[in-house]
Protein backbone atom coordinates (compact mmCIF):
# COMPACT_ATOMS: atom_id res chain seq x y z
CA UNK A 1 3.95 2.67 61.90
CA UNK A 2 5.43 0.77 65.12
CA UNK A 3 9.05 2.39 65.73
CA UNK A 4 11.33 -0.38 64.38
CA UNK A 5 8.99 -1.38 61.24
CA UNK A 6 11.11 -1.80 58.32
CA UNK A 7 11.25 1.09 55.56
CA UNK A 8 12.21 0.14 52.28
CA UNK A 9 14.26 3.11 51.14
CA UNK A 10 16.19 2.54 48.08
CA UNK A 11 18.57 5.77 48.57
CA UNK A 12 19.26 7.88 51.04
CA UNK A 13 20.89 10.89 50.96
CA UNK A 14 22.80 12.61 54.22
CA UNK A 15 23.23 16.08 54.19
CA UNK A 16 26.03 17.39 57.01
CA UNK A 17 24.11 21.12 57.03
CA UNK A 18 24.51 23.70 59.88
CA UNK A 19 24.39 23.43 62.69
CA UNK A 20 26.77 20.45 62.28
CA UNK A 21 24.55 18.06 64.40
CA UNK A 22 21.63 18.44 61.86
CA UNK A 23 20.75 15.78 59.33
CA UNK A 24 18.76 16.53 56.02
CA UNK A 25 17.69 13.25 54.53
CA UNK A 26 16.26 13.08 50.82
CA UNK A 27 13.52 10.17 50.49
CA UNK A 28 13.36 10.86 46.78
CA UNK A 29 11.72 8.34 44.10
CA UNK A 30 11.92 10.83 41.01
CA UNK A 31 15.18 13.16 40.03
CA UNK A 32 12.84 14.76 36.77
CA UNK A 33 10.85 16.94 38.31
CA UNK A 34 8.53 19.52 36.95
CA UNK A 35 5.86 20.54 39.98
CA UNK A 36 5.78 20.40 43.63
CA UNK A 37 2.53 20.31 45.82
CA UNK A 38 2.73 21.84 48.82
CA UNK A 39 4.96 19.82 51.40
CA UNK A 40 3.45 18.29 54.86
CA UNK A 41 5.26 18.35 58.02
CA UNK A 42 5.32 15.89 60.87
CA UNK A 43 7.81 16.18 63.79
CA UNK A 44 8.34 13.16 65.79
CA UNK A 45 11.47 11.74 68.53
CA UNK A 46 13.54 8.61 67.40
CA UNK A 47 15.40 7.24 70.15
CA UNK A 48 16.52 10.74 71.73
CA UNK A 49 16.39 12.65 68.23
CA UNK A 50 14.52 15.07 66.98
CA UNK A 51 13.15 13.95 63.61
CA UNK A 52 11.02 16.33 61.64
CA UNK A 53 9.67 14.68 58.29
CA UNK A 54 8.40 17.13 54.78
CA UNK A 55 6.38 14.95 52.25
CA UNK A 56 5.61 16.43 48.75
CA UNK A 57 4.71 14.93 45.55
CA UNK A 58 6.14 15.81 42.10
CA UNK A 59 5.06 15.64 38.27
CA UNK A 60 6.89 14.92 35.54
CA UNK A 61 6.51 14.69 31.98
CA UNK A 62 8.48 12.61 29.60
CA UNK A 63 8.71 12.81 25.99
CA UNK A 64 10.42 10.91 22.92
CA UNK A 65 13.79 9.33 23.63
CA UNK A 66 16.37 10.28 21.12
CA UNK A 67 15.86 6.90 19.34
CA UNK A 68 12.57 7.24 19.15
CA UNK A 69 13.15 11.07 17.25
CA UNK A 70 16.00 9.12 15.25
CA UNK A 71 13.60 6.91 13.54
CA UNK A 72 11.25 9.43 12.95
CA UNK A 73 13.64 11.23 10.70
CA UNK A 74 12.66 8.39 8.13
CA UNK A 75 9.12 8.63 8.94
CA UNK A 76 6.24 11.16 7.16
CA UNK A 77 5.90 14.05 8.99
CA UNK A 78 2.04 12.69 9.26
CA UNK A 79 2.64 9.45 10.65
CA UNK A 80 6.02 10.69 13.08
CA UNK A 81 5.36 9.30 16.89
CA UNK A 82 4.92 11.15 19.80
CA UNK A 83 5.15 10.33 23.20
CA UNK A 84 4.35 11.74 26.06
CA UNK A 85 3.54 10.57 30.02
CA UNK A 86 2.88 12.38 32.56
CA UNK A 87 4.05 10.74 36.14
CA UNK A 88 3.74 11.31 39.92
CA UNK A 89 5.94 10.37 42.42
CA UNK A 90 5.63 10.58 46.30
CA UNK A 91 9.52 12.48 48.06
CA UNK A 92 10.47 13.11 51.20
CA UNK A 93 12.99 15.54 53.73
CA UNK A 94 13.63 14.39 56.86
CA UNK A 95 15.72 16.14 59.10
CA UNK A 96 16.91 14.81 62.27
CA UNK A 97 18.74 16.57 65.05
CA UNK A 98 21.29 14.98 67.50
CA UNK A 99 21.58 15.06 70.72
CA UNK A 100 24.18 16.52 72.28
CA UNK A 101 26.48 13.38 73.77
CA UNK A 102 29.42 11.99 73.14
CA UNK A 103 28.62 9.02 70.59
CA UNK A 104 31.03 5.95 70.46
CA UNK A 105 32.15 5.26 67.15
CA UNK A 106 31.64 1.00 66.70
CA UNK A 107 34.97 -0.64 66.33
CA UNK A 108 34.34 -1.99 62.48
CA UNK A 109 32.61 1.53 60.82
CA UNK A 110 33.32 4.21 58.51
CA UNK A 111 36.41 3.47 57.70
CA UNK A 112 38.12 4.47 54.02
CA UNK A 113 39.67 1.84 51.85
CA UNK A 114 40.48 4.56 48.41
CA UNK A 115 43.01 5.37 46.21
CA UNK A 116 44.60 8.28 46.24
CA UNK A 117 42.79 11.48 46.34
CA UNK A 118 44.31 14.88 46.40
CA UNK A 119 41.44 16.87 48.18
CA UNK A 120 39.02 14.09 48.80
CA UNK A 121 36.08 15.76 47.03
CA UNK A 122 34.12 12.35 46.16
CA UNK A 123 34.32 9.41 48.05
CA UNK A 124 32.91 6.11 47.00
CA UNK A 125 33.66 2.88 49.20
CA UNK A 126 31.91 0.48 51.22
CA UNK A 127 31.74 0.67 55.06
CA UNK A 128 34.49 -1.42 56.67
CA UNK A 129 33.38 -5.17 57.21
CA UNK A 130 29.70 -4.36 55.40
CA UNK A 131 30.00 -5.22 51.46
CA UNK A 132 25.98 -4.42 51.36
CA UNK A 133 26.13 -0.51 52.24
CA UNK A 134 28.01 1.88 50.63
CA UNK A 135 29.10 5.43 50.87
CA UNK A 136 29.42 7.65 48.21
CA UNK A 137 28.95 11.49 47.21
CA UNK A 138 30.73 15.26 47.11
CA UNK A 139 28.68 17.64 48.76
CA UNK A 140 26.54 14.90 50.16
CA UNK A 141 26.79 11.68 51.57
CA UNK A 142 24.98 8.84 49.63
CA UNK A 143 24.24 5.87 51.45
CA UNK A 144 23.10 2.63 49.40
CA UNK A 145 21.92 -0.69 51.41
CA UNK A 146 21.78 -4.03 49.34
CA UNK A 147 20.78 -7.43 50.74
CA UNK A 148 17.74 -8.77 52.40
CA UNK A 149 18.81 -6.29 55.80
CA UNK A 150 16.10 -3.46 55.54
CA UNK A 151 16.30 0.06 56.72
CA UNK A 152 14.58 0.45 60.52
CA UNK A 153 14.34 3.47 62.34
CA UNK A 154 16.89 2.36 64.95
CA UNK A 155 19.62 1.50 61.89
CA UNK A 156 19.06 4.98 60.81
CA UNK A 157 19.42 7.45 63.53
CA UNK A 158 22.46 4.51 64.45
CA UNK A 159 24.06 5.73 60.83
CA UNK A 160 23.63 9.33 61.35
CA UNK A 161 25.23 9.26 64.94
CA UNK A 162 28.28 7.09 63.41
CA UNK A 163 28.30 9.44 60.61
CA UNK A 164 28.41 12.39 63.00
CA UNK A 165 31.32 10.86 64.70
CA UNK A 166 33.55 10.32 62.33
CA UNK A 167 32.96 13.66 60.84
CA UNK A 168 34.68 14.99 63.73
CA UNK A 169 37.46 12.74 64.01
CA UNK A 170 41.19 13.71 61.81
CA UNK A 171 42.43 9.35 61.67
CA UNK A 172 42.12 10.54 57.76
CA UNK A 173 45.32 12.56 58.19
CA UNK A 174 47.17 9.11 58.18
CA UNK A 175 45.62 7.44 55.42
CA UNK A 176 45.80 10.78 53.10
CA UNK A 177 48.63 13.01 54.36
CA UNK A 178 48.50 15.51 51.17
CA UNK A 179 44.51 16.24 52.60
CA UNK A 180 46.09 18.41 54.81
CA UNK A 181 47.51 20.90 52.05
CA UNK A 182 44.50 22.27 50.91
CA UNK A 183 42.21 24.24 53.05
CA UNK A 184 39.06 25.85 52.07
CA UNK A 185 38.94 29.77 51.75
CA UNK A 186 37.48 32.17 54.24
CA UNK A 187 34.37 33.61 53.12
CA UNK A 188 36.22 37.34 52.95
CA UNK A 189 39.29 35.58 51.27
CA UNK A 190 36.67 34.09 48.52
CA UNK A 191 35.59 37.47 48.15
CA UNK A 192 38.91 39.09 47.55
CA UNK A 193 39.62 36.22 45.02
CA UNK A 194 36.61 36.63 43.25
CA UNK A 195 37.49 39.91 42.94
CA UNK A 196 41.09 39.12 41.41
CA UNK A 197 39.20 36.53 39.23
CA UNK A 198 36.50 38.95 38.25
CA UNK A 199 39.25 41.70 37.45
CA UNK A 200 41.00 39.60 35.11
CA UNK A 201 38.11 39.09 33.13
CA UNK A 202 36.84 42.80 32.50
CA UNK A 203 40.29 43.83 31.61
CA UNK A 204 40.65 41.31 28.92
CA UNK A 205 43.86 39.45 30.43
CA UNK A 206 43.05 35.87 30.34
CA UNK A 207 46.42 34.49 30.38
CA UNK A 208 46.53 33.16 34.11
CA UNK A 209 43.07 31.56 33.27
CA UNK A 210 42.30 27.73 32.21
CA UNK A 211 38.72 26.86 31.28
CA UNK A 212 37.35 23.56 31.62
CA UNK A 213 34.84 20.64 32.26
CA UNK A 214 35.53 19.84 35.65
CA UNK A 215 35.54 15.99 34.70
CA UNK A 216 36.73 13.73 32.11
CA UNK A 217 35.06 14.82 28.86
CA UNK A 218 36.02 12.99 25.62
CA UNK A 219 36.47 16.02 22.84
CA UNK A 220 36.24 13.42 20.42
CA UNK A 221 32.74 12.60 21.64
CA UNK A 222 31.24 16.03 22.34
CA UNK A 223 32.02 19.43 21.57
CA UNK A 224 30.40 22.48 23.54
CA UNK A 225 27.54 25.39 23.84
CA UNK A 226 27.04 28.36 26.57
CA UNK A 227 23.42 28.10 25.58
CA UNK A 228 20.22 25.95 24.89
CA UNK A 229 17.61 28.00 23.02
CA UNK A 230 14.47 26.17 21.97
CA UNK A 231 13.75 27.94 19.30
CA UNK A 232 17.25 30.05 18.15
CA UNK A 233 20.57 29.25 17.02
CA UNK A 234 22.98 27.75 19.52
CA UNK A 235 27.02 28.10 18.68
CA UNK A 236 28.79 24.42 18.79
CA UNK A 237 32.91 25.04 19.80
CA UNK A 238 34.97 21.81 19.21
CA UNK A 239 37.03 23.12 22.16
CA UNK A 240 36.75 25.40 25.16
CA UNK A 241 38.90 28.98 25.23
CA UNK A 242 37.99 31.31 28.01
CA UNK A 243 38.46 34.08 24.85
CA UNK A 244 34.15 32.54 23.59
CA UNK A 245 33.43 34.30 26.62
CA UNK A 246 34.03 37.49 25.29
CA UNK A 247 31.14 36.64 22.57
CA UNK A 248 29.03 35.37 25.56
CA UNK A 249 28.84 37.31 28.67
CA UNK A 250 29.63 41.20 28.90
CA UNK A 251 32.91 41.02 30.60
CA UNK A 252 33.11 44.88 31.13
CA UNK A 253 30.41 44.16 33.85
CA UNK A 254 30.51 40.76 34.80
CA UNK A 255 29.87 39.31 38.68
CA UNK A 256 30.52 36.12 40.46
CA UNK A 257 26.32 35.40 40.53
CA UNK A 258 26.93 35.85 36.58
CA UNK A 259 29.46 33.15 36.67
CA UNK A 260 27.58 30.52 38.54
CA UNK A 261 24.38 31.21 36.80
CA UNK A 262 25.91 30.57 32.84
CA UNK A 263 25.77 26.94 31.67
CA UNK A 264 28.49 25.43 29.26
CA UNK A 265 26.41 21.94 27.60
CA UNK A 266 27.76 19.00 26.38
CA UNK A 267 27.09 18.83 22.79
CA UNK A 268 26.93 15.15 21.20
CA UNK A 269 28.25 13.97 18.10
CA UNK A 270 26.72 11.17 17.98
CA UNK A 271 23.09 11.92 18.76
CA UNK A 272 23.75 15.48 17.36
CA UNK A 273 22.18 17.71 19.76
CA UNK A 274 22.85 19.93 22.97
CA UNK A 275 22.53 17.65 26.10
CA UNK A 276 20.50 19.61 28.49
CA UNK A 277 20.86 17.11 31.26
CA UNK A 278 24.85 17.42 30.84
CA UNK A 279 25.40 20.89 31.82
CA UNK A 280 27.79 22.47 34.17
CA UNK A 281 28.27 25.81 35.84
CA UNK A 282 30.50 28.03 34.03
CA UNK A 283 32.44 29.25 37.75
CA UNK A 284 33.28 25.71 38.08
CA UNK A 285 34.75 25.31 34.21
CA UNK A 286 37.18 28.04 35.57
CA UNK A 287 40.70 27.42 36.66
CA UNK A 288 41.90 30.07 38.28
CA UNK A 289 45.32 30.59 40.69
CA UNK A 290 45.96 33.56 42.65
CA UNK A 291 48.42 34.70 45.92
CA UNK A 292 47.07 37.30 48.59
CA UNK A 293 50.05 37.76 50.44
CA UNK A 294 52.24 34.78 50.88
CA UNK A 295 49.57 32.61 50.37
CA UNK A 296 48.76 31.15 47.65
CA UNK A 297 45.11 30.00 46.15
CA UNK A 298 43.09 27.93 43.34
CA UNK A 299 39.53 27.60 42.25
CA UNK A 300 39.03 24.36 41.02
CA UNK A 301 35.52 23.09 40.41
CA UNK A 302 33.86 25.90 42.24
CA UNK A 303 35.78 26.06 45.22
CA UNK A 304 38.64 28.18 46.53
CA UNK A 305 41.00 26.23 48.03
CA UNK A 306 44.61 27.70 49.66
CA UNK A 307 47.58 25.35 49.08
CA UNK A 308 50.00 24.90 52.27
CA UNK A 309 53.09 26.89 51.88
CA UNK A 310 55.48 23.95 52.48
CA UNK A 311 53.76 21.79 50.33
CA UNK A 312 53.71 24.25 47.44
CA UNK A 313 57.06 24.74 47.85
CA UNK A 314 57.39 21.30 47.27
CA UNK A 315 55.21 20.94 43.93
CA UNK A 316 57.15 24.11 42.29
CA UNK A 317 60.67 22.20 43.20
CA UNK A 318 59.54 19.43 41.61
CA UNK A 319 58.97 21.27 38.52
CA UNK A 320 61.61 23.26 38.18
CA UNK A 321 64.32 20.68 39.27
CA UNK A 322 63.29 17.22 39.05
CA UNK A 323 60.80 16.96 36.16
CA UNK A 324 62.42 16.43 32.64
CA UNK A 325 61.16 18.58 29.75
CA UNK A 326 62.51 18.10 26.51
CA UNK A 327 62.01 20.01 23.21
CA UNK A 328 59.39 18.36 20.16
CA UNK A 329 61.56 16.61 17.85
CA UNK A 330 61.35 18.60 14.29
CA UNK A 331 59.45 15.59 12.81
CA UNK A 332 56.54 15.68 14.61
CA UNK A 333 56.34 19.34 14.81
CA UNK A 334 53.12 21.42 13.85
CA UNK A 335 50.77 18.10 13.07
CA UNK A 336 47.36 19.01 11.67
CA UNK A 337 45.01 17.36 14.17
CA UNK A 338 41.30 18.88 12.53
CA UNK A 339 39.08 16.44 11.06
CA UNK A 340 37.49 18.86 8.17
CA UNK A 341 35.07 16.30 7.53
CA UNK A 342 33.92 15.63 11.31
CA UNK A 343 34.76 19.33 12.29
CA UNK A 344 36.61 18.15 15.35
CA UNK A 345 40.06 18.18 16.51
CA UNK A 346 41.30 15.03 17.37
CA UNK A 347 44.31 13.22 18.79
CA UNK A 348 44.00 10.80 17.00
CA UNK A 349 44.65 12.36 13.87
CA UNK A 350 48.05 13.14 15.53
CA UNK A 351 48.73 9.10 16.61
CA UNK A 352 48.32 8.12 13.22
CA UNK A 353 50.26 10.59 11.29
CA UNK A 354 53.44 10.24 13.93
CA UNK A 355 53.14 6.42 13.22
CA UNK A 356 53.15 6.92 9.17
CA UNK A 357 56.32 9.24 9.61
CA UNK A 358 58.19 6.57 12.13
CA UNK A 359 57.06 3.22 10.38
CA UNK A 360 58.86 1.33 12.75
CA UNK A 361 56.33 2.64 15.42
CA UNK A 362 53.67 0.62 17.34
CA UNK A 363 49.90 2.87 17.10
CA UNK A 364 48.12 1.26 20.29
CA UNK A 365 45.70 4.25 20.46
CA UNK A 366 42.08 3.00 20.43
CA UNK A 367 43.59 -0.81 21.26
CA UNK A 368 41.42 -3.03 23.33
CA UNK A 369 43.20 -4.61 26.33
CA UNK A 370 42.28 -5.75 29.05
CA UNK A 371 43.94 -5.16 32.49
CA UNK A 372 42.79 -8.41 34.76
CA UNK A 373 39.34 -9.73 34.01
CA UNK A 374 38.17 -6.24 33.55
CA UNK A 375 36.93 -5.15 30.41
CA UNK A 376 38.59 -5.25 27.19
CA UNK A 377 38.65 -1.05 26.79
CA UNK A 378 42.54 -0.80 27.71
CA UNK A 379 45.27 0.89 25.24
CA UNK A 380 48.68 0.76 27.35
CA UNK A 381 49.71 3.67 25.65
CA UNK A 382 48.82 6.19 22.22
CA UNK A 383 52.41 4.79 20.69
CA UNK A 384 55.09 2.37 21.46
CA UNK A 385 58.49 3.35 19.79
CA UNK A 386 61.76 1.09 19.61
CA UNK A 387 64.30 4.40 19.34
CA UNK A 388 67.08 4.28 16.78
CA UNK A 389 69.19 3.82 19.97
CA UNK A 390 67.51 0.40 21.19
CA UNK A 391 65.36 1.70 23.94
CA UNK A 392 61.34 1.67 23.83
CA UNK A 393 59.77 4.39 25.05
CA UNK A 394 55.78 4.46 25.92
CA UNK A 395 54.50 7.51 24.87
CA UNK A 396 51.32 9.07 25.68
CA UNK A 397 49.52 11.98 24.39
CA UNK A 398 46.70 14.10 25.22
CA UNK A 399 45.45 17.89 23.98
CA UNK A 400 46.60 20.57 26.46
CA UNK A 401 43.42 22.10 27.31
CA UNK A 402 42.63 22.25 31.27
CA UNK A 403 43.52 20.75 34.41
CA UNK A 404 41.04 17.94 34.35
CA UNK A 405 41.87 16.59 30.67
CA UNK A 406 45.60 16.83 32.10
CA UNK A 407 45.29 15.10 35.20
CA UNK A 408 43.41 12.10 32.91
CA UNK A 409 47.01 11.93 30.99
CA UNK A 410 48.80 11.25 34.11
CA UNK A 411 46.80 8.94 35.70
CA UNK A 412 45.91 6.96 32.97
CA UNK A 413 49.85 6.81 32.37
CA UNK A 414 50.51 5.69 36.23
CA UNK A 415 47.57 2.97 35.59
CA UNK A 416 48.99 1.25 32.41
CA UNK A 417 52.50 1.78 33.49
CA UNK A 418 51.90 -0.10 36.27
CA UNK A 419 49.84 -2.53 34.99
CA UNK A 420 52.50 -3.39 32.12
CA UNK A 421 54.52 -4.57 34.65
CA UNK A 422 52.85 -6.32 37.34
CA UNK A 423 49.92 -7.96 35.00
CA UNK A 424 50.38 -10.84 32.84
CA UNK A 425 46.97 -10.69 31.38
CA UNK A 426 48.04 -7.49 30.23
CA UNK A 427 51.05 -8.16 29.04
CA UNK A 428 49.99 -11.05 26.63
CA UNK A 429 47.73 -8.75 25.38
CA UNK A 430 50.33 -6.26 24.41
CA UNK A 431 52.47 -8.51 23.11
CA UNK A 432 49.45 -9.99 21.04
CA UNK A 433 49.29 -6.63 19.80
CA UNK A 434 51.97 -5.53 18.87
CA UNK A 435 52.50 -9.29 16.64
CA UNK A 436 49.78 -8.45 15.09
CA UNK A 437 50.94 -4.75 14.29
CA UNK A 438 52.16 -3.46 10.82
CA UNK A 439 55.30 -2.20 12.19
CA UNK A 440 58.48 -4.28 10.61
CA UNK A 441 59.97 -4.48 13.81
CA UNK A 442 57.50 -6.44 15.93
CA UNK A 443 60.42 -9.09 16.41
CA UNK A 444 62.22 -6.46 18.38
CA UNK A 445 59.61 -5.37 20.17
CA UNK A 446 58.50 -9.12 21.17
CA UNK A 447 62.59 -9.94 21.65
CA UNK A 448 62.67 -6.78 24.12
CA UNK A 449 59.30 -7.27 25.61
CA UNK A 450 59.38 -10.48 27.27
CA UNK A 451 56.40 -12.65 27.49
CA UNK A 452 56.53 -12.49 31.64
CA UNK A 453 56.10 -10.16 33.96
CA UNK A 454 58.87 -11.64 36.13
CA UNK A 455 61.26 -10.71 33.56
CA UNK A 456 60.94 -7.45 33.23
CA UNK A 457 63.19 -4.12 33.99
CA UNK A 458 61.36 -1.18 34.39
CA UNK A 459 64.42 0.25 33.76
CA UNK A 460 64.73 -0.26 30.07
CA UNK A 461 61.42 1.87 29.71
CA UNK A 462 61.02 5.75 29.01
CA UNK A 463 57.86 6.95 29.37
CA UNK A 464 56.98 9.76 27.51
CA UNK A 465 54.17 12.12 28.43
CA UNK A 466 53.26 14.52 25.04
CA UNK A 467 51.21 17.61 25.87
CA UNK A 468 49.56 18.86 22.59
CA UNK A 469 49.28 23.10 22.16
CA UNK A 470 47.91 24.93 19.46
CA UNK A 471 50.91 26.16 17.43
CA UNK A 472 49.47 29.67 17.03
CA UNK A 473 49.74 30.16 20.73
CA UNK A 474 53.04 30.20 23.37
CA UNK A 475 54.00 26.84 24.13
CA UNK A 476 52.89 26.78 27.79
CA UNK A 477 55.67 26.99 30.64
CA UNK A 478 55.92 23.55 32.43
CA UNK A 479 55.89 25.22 35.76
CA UNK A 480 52.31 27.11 34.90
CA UNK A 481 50.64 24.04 34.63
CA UNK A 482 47.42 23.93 36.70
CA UNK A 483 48.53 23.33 40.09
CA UNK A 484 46.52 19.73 40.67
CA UNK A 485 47.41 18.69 37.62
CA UNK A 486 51.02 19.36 38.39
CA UNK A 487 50.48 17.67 41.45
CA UNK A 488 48.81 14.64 39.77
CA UNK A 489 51.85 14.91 37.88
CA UNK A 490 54.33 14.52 40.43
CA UNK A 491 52.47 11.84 42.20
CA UNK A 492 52.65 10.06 39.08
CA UNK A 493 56.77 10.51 38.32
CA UNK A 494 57.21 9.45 42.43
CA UNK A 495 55.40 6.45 41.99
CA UNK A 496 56.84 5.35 38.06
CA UNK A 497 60.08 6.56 38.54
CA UNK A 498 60.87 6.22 42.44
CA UNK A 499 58.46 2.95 43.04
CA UNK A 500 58.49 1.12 40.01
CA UNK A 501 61.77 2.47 38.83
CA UNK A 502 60.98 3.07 35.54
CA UNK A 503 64.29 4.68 34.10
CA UNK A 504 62.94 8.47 32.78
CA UNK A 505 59.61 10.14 32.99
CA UNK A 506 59.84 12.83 29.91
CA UNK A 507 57.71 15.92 29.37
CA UNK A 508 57.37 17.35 25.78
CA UNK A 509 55.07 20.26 24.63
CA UNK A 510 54.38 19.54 20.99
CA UNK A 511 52.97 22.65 18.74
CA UNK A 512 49.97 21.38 16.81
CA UNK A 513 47.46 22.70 13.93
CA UNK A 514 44.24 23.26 15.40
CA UNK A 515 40.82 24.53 14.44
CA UNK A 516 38.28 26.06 16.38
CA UNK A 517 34.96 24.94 14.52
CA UNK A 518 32.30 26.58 15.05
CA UNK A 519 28.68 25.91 13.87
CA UNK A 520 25.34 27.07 14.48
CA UNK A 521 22.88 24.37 14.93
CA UNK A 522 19.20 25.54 15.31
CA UNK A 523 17.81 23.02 18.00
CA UNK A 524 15.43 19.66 16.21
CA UNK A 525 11.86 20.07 15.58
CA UNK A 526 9.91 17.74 17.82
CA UNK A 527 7.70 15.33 16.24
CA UNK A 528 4.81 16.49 15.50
């Protein structure tokens, strides 16, 4: 192969590993794999860098998709299909070392255009003035070309150097300033935290400890397992408690490698079965905040991460004099939210009963809106209330479970918020909606809601943010709130109340009836 022949590459992924000038890139065609041959190595030098290339080929074997094992359910056990194909599929590792030079950076590259991010974990955005590649990944950088341009060994080792720049460089610091306030954890201070962490959990005193997906999960859609047995029992929890644990792992002698080596699955509802694709490391399901010293610490999604002193400061002032908590009113107080029949817990459960008990209130949980041209998959809030003293408030509400599910309220609060006002395709649609709603006050919600955005006040607008807690436990302390989903929090009342000017931001902790269903499911037969 000439040096600048074209290589069609669908994906490439760029691994930053150590030292920091080396490059591991994947060439993968197939992410099921069951074998490996043994790998080949070539080492060759691209335009002053060392390249050294692994191929190896993998096998795979695929069986029935769950549609296929849903239709068999009405078909004789006799006659029930099977498939089955086994596949091949040609990867690749090449790692390529830089030279040690001072690289200039091209003018137009690498540069960010995101929303906000707190610690800048994942990235996904296209590289300044080139639509047809983009950047995306967490541990990794994934790098995706479109268009007819195809990859050439001069493009690449370009990339990697451009890459390897801008690694170095801090012009992030302006576009992110709060990137700055969290700073990964020294290998010996992981250790001592681990040890805190680990501590905790042998002596039974899980009050300082969340435990949670880290990413949006819908507990309406899945519930969860710590295990996958083909041929036993698996438990099914509608909702995660760092107390299962107990009935799970031997605390009295637990270790970090322990933690990272248990799986929590996603269990779905719908196709009624463990997911063993959707899995997740049981250390990064843990929420976890401790000081050594003066400084002060948080695992979140597997990663210790120390919080800057000064900007700490900041979040806790926030909570403890700006923020606005109120009490539950006494009519909404200790809701039912279990669905016997579906054995889950469900918010919605609570929407609909608060709505039969205030008539006069709007349900727009589960609406379809759209925001834009997007798709019609919107709600604007769970319920829109006219208060017996004229104001509306938009109230939101969302199970108190873990930092993730938390930060999801917030946001998705700042996003309709926002949109309500500065969106007129949104706004028709809410009015729309609520005209069409059984409430017999929809002519004083339409009177007070005009039809244009240009008309109106943020400032006749409460928005309410209701955080749902099992009634048999303490209501939680607003200031013990996971730390990044207080900050998400206080990003989000800056930017309603300060920006928009939205008149209150209110915080309620609302006591509800929960139960934690529990079923043993023994895992399908395969067809046979």
């Amino acid at each position: 192969m000439a040096e600048d022949d074209p290589v069609d590459i669908a994906q490439i992924s760029f691994y930053l590993a150590k030292p920091q000038q080396t490059f591991t890139t994947v060439l993968s065609s197939d992410k099921n794999l069951e074998t490996r041959k043994a790998a080949k190595q070539f080492d060759f030098d691209v335009e002053g860098a060392a390249c050294r290339f692994y191929y190896f080929e993998t096998a795979s074997t695929k069986s029935n998709p769950p549609w296929l094992d849903f239709v068999n359910d009405k078909i004789p056990v006799e006659h029930r299909i099977t498939f089955g194909a086994r596949s091949e599929s040609p990867n690749g590792i090449l790692l390529i070392n830089q030279i040690d030079r001072q690289v200039g950076k091209p003018s137009d590259t690498f540069t960010f255009g995101l929303s906000e991010a707190e610690d800048l974990s994942y990235i996904s955005a296209h590289i300044k003035g080139d639509k047809n590649v983009t950047l995306q990944g967490r541990n990794n950088l994934t790098v995706k070309v479109t268009g007819e341009k195809r990859l050439t060994w001069s493009h690449i080792i370009a990339r990697c150097r451009e890459f390897l720049d801008a690694f170095g460089k801090k012009d992030f610091a302006t576009l992110f300033p709060n990137y700055k306030n969290f700073g990964q954890a020294s290998p010996e201070e992981i250790a001592a935290l681990d040890g805190k962490l680990l501590a905790c959990l042998k002596a039974g005193d899980f009050a300082d400890i969340h435990l949670g997906i880290p990413e949006f999960v819908s507990e309406e859609s899945y519930s969860f397992s710590y295990s996958n047995h083909a041929k036993r029992e698996n438990a099914i929890y509608a909702f995660l408690d760092v107390e299962q644990l107990q009935g799970h792992l031997k605390l009295n002698e637990i270790t970090v490698d322990q933690l990272k080596a248990k799986r929590i699955y996603a269990y779905s509802h719908e196709e009624d079965r463990i997911l063993s694709y959707r899995r997740w490391r049981l250390y990064n399901c843990i929420v976890f905040e401790h000081r050594l010293g003066d400084r002060y610490f948080v695992l979140s999604d597997g990663r210790w991460l120390e919080v800057e002193a000064d900007f700490y400061a900041s979040i806790m002032k926030f909570a403890t004099e700006v923020l606005h908590e109120e009490p539950c009113e006494e009519a909404y107080l200790d809701i039912d939210i279990s669905n016997l029949e579906e054995k889950q817990n469900q918010e919605s459960v609570f929407n609909e009963e608060v709505c039969k008990r205030r008539p006069s209130a709007v349900l727009f949980d589960r609406a379809k809106l759209k925001i834009g041209s997007g798709r019609a998959d919107k709600e604007f809030c769970d319920i829109l209330d006219l208060t017996d003293t004229g104001r509306i408030r938009i109230i939101h509400c969302k199970p108190f479970k873990d930092s993730m599910s938390t930060n999801y309220l917030f946001a998705q609060a700042n996003l309709y918020s926002a949109a309500f006002l500065q969106d007129q395709v949104f706004l028709d649609g809410i009015r729309a909606y609520i005209d069409a709603a059984p409430s017999p006050c929809t002519a004083d919600y339409l009177n007070y809601i005009k039809g244009h955005i240009a008309d109106l006040n943020a400032a006749d607008y409460d928005v309410c943010l209701w955080l749902l807690f099992d009634r048999l436990k303490a209501k939680p302390d607003k200031v013990r709130i996971p730390l990044m989903a207080l900050y998400e929090l206080k990003l989000m009342h800056d930017h309603l109340h300060n920006i928009l000017k939205f008149k209150d931001i209110v915080l309620r902790f609302v006591p509800v009836g929960k139960v934690q269903f529990t079923t043993k499911r023994k895992p399908k037969a395969k067809a046979a």
